[in-house]
N, C-alpha and C. Protein backbone atom coordinates (compact mmCIF):
# COMPACT_ATOMS: atom_id res chain seq x y z
N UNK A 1 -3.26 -24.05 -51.52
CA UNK A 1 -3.50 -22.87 -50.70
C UNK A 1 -2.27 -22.61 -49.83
N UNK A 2 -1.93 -21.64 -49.53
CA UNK A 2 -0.57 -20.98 -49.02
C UNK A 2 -1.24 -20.82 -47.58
N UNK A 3 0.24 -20.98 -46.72
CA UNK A 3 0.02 -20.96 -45.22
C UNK A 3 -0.24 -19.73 -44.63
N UNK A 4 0.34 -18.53 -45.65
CA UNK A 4 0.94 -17.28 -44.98
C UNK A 4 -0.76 -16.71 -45.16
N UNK A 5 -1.22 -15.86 -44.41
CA UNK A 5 -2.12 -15.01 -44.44
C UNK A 5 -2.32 -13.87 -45.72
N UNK A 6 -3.31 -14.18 -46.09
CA UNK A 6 -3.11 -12.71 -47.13
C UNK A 6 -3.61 -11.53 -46.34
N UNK A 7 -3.21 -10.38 -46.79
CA UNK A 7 -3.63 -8.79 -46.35
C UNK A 7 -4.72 -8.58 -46.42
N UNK A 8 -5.24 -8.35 -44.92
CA UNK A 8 -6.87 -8.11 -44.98
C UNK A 8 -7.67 -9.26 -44.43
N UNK A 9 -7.35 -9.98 -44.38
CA UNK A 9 -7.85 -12.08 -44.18
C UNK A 9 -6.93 -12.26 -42.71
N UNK A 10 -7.99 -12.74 -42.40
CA UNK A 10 -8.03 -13.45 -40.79
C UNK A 10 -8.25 -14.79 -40.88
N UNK A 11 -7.90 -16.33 -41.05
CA UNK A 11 -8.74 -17.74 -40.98
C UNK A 11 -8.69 -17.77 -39.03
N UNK A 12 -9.41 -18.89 -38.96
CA UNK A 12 -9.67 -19.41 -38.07
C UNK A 12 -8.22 -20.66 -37.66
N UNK A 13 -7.84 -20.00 -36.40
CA UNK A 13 -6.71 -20.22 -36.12
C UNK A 13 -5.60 -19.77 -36.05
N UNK A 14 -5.74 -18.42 -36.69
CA UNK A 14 -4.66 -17.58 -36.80
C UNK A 14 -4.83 -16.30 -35.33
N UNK A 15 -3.79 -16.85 -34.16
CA UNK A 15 -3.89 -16.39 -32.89
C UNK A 15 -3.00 -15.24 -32.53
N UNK A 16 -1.61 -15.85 -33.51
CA UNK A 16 -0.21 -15.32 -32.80
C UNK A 16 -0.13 -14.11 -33.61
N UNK A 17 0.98 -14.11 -33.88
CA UNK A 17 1.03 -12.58 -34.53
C UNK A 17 1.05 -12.92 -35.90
N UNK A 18 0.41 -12.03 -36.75
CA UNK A 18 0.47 -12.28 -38.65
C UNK A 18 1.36 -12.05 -39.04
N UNK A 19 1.59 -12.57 -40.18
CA UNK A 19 2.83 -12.12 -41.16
C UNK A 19 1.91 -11.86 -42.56
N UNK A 20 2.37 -10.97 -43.37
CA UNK A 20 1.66 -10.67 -44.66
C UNK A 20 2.82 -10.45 -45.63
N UNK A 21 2.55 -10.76 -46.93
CA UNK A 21 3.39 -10.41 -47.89
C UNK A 21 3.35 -9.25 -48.64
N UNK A 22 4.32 -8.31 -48.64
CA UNK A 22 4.32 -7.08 -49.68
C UNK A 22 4.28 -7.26 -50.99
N UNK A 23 4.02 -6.93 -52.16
CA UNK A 23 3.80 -6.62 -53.39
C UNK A 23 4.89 -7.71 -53.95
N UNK A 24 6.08 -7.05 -53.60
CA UNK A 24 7.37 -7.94 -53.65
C UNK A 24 7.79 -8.88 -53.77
N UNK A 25 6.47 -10.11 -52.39
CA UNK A 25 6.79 -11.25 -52.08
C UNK A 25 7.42 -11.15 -50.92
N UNK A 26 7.89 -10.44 -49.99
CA UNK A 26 8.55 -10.59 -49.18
C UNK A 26 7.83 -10.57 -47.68
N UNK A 27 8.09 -10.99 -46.72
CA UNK A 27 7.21 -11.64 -45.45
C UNK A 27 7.17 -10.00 -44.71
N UNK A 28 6.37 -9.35 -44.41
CA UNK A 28 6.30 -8.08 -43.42
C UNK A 28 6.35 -8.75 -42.15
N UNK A 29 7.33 -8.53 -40.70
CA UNK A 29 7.35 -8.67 -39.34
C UNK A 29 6.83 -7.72 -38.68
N UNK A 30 6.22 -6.41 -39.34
CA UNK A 30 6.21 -5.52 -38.35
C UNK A 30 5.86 -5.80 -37.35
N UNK A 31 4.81 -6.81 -36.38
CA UNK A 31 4.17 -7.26 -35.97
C UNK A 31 5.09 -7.80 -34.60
N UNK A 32 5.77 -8.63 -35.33
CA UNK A 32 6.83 -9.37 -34.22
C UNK A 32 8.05 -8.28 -34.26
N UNK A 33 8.31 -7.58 -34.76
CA UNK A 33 9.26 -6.63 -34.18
C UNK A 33 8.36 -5.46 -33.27
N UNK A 34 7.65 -4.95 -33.15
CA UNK A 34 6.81 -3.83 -32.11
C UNK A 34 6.28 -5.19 -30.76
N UNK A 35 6.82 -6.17 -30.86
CA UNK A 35 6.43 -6.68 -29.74
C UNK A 35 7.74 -7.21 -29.24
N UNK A 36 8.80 -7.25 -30.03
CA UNK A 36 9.58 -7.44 -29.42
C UNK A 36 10.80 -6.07 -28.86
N UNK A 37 9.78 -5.09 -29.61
CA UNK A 37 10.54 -3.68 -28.80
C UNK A 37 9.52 -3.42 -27.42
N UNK A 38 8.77 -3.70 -26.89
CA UNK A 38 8.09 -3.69 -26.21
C UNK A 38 8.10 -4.36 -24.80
N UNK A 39 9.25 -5.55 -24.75
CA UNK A 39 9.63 -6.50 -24.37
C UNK A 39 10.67 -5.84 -23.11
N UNK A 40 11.76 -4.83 -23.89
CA UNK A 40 12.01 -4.54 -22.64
C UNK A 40 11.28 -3.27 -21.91
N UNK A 41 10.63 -2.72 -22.16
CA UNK A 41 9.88 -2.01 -21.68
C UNK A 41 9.25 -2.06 -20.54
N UNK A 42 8.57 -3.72 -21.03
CA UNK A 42 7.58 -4.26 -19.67
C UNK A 42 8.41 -4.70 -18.73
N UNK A 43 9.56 -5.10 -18.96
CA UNK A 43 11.23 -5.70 -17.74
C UNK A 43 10.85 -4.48 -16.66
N UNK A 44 10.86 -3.47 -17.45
CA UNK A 44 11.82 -1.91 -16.85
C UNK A 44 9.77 -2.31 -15.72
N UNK A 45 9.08 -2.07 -16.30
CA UNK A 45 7.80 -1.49 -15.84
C UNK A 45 7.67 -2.73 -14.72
N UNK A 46 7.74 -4.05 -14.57
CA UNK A 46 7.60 -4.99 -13.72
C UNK A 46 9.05 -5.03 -12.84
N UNK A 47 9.91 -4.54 -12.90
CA UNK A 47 11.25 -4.38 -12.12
C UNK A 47 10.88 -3.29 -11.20
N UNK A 48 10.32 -1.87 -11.50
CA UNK A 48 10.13 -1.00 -10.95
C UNK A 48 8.94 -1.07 -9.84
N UNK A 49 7.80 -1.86 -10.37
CA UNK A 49 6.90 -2.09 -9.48
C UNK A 49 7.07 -3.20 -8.13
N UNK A 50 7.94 -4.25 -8.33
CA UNK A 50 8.14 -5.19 -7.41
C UNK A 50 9.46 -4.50 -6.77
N UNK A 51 10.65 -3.31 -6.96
CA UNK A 51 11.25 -2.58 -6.23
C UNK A 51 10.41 -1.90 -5.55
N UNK A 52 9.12 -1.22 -5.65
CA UNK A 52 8.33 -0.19 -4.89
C UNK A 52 7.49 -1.36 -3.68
N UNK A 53 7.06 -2.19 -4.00
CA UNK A 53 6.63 -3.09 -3.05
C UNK A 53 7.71 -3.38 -1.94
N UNK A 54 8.98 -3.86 -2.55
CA UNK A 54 9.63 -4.10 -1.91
C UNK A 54 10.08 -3.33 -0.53
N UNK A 55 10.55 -2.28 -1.05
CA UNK A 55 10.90 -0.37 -0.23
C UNK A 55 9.61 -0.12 0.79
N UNK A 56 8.22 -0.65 0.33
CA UNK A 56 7.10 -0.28 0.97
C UNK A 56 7.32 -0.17 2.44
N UNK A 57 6.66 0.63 3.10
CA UNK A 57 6.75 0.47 4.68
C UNK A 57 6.23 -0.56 5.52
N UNK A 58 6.07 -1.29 6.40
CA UNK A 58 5.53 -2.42 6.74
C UNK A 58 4.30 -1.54 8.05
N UNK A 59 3.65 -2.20 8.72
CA UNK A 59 2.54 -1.28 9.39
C UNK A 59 3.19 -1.09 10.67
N UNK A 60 4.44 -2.16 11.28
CA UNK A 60 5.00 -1.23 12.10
C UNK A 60 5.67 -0.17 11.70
N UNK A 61 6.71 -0.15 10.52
CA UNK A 61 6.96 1.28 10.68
C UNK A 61 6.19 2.70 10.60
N UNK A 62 5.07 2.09 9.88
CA UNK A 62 3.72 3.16 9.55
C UNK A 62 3.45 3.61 10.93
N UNK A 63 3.54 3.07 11.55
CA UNK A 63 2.77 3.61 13.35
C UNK A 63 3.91 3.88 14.00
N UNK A 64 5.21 3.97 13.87
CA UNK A 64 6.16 4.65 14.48
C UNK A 64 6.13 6.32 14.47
N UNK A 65 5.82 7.06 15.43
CA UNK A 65 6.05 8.37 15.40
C UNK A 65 7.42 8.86 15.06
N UNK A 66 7.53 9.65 14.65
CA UNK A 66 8.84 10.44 14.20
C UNK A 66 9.20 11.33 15.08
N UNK A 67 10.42 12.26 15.39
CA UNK A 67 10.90 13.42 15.84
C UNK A 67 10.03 14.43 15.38
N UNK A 68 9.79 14.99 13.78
CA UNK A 68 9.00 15.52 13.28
C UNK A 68 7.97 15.80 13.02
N UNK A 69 6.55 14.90 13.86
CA UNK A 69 5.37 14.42 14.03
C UNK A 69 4.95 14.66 15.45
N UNK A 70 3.62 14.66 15.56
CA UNK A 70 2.47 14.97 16.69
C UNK A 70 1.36 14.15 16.64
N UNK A 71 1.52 13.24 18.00
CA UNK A 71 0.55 12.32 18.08
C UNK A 71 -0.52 12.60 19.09
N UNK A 72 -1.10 12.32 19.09
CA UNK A 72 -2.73 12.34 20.01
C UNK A 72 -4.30 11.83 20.00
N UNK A 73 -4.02 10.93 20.93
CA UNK A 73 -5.53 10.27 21.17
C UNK A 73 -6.30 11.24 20.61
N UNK A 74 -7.50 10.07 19.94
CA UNK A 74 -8.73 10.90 19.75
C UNK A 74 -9.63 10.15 21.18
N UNK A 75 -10.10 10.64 22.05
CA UNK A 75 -10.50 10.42 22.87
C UNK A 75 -11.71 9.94 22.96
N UNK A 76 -12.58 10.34 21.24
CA UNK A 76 -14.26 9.93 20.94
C UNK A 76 -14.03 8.91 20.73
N UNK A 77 -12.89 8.41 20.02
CA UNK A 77 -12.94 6.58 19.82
C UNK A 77 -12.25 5.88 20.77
N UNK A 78 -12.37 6.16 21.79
CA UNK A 78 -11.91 5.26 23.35
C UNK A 78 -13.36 4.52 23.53
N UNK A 79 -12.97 2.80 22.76
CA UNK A 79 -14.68 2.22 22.91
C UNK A 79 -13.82 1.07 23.94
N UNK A 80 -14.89 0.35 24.47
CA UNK A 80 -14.39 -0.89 25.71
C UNK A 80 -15.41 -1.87 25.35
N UNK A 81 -15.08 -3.10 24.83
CA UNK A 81 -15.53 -4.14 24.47
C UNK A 81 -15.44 -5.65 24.94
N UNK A 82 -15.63 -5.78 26.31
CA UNK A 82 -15.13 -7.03 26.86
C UNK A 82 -13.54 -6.77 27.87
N UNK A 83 -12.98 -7.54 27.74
CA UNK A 83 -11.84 -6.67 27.70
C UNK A 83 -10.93 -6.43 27.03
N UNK A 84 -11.19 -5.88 26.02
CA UNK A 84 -10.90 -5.60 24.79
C UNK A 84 -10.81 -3.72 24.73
N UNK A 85 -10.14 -2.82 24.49
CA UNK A 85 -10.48 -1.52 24.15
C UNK A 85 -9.38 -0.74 23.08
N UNK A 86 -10.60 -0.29 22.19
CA UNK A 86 -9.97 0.08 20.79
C UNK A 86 -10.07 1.76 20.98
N UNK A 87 -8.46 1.99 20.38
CA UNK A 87 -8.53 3.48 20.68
C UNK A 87 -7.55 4.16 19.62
N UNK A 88 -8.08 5.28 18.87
CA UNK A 88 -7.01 5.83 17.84
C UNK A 88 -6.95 6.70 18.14
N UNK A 89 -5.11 7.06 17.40
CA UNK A 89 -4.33 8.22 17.91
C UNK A 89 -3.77 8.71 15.86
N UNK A 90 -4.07 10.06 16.10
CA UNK A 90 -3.67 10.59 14.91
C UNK A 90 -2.48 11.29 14.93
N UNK A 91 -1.96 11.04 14.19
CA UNK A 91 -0.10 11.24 13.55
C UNK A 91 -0.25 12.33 12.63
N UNK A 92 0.08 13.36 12.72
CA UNK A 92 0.53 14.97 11.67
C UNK A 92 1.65 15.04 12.15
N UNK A 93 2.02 15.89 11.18
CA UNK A 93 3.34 16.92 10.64
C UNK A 93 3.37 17.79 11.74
N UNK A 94 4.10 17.89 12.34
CA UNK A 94 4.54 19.45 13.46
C UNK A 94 4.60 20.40 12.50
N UNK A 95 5.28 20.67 11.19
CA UNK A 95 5.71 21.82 10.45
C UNK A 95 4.76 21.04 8.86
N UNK A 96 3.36 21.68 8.80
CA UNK A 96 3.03 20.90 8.07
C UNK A 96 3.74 21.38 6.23
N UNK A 97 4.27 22.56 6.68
CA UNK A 97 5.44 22.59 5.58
C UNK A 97 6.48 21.78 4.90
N UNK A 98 7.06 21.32 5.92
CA UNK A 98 8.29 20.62 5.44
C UNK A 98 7.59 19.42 4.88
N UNK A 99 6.54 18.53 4.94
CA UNK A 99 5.62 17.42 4.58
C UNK A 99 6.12 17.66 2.40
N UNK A 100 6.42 16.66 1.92
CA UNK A 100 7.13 16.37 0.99
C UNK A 100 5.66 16.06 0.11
N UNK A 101 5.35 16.21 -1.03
CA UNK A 101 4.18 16.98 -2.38
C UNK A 101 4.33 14.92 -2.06
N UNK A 102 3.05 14.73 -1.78
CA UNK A 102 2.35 13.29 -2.72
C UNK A 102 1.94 12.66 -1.07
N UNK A 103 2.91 13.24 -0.08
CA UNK A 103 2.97 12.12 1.07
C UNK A 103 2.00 12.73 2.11
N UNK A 104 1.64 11.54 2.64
CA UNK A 104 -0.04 11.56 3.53
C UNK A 104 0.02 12.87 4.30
N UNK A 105 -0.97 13.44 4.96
CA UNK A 105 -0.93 14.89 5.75
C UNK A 105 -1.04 14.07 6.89
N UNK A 106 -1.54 12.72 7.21
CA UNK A 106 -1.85 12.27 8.40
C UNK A 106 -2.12 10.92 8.37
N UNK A 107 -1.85 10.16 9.70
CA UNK A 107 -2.00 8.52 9.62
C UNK A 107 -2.94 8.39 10.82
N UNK A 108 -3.91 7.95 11.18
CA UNK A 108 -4.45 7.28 11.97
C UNK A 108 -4.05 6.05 12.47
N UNK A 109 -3.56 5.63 13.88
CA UNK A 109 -3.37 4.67 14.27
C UNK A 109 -4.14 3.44 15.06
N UNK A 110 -4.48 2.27 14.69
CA UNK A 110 -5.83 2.19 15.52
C UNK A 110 -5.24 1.05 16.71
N UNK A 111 -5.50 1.64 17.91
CA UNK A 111 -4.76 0.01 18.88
C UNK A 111 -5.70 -0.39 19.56
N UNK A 112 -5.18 -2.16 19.89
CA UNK A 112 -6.43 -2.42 20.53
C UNK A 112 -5.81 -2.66 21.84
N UNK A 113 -6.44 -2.22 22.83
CA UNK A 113 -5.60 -2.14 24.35
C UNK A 113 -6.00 -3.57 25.27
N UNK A 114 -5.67 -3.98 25.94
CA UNK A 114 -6.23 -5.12 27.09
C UNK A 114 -5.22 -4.56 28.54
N UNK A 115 -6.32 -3.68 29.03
CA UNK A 115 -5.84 -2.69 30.29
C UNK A 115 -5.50 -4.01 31.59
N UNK A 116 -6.73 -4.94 31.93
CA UNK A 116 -6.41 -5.85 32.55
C UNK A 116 -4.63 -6.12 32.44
N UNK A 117 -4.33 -6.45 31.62
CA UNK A 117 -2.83 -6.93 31.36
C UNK A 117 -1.87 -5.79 31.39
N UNK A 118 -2.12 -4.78 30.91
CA UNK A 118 -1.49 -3.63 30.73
C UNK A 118 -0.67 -4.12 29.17
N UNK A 119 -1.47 -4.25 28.70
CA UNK A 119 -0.51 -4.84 26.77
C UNK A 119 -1.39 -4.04 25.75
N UNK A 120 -0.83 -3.67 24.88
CA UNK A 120 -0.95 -3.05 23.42
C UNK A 120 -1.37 -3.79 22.40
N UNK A 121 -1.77 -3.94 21.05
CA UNK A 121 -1.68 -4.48 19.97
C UNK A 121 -2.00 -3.49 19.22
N UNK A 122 -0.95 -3.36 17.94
CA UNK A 122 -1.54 -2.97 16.97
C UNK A 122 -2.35 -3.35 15.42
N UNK A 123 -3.48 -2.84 15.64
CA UNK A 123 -4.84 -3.21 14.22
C UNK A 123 -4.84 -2.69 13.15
N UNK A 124 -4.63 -1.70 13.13
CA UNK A 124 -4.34 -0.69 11.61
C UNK A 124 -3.91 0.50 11.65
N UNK A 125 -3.47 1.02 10.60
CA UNK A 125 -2.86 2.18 10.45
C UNK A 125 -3.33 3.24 9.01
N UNK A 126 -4.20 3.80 9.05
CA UNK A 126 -4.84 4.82 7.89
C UNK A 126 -4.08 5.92 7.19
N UNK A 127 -3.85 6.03 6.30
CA UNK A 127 -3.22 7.21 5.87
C UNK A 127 -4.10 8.16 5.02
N UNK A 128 -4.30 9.16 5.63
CA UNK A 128 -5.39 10.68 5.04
C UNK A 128 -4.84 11.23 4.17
N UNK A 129 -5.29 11.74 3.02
CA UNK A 129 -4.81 13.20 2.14
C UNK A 129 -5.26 14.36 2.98
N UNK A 130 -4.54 15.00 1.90
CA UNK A 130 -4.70 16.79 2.46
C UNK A 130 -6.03 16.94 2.31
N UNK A 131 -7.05 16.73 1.61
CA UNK A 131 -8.46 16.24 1.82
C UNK A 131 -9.55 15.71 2.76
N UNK A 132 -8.09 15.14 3.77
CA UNK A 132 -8.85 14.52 4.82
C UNK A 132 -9.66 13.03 4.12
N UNK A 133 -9.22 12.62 3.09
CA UNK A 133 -9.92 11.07 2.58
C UNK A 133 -8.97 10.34 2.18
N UNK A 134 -9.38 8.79 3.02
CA UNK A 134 -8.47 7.30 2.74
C UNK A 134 -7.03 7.34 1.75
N UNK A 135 -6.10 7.38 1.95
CA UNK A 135 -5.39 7.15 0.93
C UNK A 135 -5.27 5.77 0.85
N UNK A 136 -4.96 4.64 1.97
CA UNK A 136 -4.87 3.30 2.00
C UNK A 136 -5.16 3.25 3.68
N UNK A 137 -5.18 1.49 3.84
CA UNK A 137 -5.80 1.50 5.17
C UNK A 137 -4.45 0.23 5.19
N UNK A 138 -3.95 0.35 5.73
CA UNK A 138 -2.87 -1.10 6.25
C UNK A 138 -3.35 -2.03 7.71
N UNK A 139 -4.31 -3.00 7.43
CA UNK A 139 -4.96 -3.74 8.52
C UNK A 139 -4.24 -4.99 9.02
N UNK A 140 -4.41 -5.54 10.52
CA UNK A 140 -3.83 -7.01 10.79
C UNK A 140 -5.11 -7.70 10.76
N UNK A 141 -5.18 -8.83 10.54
CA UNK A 141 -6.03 -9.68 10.39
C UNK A 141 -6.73 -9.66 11.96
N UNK A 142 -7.74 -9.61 12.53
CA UNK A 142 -8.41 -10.07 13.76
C UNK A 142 -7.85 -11.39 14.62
N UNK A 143 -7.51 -10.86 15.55
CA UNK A 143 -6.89 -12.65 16.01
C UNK A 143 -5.60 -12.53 16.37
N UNK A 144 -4.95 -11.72 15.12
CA UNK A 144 -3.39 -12.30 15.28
C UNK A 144 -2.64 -10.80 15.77
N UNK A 145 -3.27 -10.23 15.99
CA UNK A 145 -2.37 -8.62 17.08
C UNK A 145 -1.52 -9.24 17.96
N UNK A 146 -0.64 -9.04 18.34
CA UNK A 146 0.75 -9.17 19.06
C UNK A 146 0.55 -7.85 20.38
N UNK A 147 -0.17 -8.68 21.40
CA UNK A 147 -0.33 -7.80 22.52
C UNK A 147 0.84 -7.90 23.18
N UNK A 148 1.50 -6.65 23.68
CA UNK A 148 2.85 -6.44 24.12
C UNK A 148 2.97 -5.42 24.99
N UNK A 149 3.43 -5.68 26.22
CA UNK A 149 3.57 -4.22 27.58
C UNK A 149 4.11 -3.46 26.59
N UNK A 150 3.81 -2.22 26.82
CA UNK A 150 4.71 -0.65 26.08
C UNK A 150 5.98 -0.97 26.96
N UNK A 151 6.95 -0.29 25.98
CA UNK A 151 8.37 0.25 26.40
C UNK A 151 7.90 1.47 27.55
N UNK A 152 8.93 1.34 28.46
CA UNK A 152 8.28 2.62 29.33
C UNK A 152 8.81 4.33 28.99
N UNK A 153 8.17 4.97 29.12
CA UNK A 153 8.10 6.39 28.54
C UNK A 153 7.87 6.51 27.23
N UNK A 154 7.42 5.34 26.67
CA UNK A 154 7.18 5.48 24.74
C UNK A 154 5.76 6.17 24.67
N UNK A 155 5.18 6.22 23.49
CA UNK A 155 3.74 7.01 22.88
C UNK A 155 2.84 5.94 23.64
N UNK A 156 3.63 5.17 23.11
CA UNK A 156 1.74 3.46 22.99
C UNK A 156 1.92 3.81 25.10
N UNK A 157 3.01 3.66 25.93
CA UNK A 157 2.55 3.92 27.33
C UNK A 157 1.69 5.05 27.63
N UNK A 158 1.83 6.28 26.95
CA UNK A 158 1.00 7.20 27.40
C UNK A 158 -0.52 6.81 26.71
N UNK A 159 -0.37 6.41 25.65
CA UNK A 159 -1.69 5.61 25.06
C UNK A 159 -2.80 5.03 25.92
N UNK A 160 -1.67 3.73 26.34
CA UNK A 160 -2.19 2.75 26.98
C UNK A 160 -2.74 3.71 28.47
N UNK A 161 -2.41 4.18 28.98
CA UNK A 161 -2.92 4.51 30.20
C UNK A 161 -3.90 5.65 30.47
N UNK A 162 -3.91 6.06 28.97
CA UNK A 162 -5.13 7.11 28.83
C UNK A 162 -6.67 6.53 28.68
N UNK A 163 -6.01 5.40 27.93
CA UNK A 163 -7.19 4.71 26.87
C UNK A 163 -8.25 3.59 28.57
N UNK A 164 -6.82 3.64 29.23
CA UNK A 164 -7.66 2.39 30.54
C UNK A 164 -7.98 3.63 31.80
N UNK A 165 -7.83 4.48 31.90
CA UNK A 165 -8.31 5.67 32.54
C UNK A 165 -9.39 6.28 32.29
């Protein structure tokens, strides 16, 4: 009995890729050649995706306001929890024109304040479609916020002193 597979026939054990013989006698690869054109393909497709991770924004820069942007407390979610107080401020486009085809219409910022101290932390940062629904939510784990006095005259100071007012 011959090793090579005949055309049409599968045995048990045969995992990798087949080889079959033409009329001829001669071994067909098609098999291992469409996988090995395929090969760089997936390079290009796994190179491109771990560059886009890479480039990604991190959640501080996500909560940095821009020149080009308009921030403002939402004032309904000013909650006080111990002393603890969570308060979000939504980020738009001033010119919601110039806003570039794919990229969010708006970010929600969520901070958690400790007025006692006068310190900041930031918890997450939401990004909306033109829909007004989730595009992604970029969260810090509970616990580990980095409470920090605001820079003075920055956003998070006018934040902070709205949110403990």
């Amino acid at each position: 009995m011959s090793n090579l597979a005949v055309p049409g026939e599968m045995r048990r054990g045969d995992h990798a890729v087949m080889t079959r013989r033409d009329a001829g006698g001669k071994t067909n690869l098609q098999g291992v050649r469409m996988i090995l054109r395929s090969i760089p393909l997936m390079i290009v497709l796994l190179a491109g995706a771990s560059a886009y991770a890479r480039d990604s924004d991190t959640i501080e820069q996500l909560a940095e306001v821009r020149d080009f942007e308009a921030a403002q407390i939402d004032k309904q979610t000013v909650k006080t929890l111990g002393e603890e107080t969570r308060v979000d401020v939504r980020v738009t486009w001033r010119d919601p024109g110039q806003r570039p085809p794919g990229a969010p219409v708006s970010r929600v910022l969520r901070y958690i304040v400790k007025c006692k101290d006068q310190t900041i932390g930031l918890a997450a940062v939401t990004t909306i479609d033109q829909n007004g629904k989730m595009i992604k939510r970029f969260v810090t784990p509970p616990g580990s916020w980095d409470f920090v006095p605001p820079k003075k005259g920055s956003h998070e100071e006018r934040w902070l002193e709205e949110a403990c007012h």
